[in-house]
Protein backbone atom coordinates (compact mmCIF):
# COMPACT_ATOMS: atom_id res chain seq x y z
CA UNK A 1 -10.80 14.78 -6.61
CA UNK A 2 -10.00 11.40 -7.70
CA UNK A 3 -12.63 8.25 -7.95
CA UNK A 4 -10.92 5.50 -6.39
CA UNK A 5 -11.89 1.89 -6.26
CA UNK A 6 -9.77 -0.35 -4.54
CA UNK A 7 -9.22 -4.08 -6.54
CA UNK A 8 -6.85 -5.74 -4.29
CA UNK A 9 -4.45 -5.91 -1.75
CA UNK A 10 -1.40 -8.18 -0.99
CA UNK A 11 1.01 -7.45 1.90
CA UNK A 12 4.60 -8.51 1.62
CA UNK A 13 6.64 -10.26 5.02
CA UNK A 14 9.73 -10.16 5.43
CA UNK A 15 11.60 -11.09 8.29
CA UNK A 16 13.66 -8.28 10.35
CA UNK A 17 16.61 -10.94 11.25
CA UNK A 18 18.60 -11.76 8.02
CA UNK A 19 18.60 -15.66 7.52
CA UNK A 20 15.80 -16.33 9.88
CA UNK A 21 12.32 -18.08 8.21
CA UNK A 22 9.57 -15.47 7.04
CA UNK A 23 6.34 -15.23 8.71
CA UNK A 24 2.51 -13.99 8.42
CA UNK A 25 2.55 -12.27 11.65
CA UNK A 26 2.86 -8.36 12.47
CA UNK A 27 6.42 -8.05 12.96
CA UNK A 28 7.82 -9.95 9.63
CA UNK A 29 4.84 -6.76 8.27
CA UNK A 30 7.26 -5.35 4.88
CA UNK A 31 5.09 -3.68 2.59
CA UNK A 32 1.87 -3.59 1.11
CA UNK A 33 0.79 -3.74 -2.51
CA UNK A 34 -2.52 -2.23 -3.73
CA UNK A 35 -4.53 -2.70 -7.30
CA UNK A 36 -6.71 0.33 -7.67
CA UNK A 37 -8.73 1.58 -10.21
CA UNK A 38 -8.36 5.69 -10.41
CA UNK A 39 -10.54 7.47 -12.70
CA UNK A 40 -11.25 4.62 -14.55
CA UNK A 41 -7.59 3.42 -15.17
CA UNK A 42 -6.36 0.14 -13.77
CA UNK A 43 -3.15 1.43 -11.15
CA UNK A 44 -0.35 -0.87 -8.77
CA UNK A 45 0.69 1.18 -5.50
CA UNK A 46 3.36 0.08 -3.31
CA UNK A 47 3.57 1.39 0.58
CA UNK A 48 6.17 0.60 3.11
CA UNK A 49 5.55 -0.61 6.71
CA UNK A 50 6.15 3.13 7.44
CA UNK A 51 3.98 4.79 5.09
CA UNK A 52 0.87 2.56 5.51
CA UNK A 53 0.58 0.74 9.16
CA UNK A 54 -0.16 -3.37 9.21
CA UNK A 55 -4.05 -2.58 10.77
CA UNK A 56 -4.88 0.16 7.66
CA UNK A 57 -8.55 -0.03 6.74
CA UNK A 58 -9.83 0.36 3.08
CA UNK A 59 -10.23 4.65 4.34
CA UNK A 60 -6.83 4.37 5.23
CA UNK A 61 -5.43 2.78 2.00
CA UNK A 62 -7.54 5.31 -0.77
CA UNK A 63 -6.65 8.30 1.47
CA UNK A 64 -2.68 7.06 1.03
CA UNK A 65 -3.62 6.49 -2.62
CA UNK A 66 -4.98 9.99 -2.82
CA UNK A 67 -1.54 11.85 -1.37
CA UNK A 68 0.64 9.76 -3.70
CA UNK A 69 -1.44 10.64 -6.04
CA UNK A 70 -1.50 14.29 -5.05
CA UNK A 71 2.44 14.13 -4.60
CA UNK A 72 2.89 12.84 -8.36
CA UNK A 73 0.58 15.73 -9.81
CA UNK A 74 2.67 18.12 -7.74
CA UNK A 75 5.74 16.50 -9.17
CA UNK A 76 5.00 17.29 -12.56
């Protein structure tokens, strides 16, 4: 099990129609970036619109952290 402290989180917008101005709002919703700290080591995570949804709570976000987590340790 993995202690995980969540430092910050940024979200990235990008607009779905090429040329068209880029927007705060739920639909221009890209990606989301996420400073954790994981057993004491400073980490970056990066999460689609499809992996993590625009309305994920902090429960949300360390439980994605945990199964990317889980999927690199399985990697190796």
């Amino acid at each position: 099990m993995n202690e995980i402290t969540l430092k910050a989180s940024y979200i990235q917008w990008k607009n779905p129609i090429l040329g068209q101005p880029t927007r705060p709002v739920r639909e221009h919703y890209y990606a989301r970036r996420i400073v954790a700290i994981v057993n004491g080591e400073e980490r970056q995570f990066r999460f689609l619109n499809t992996e993590l949804p625009f309305e994920a709570t902090e429960e949300d976000m360390i439980a994605a952290i945990e199964q990317k987590e889980e999927q690199h340790t399985n990697a190796e």
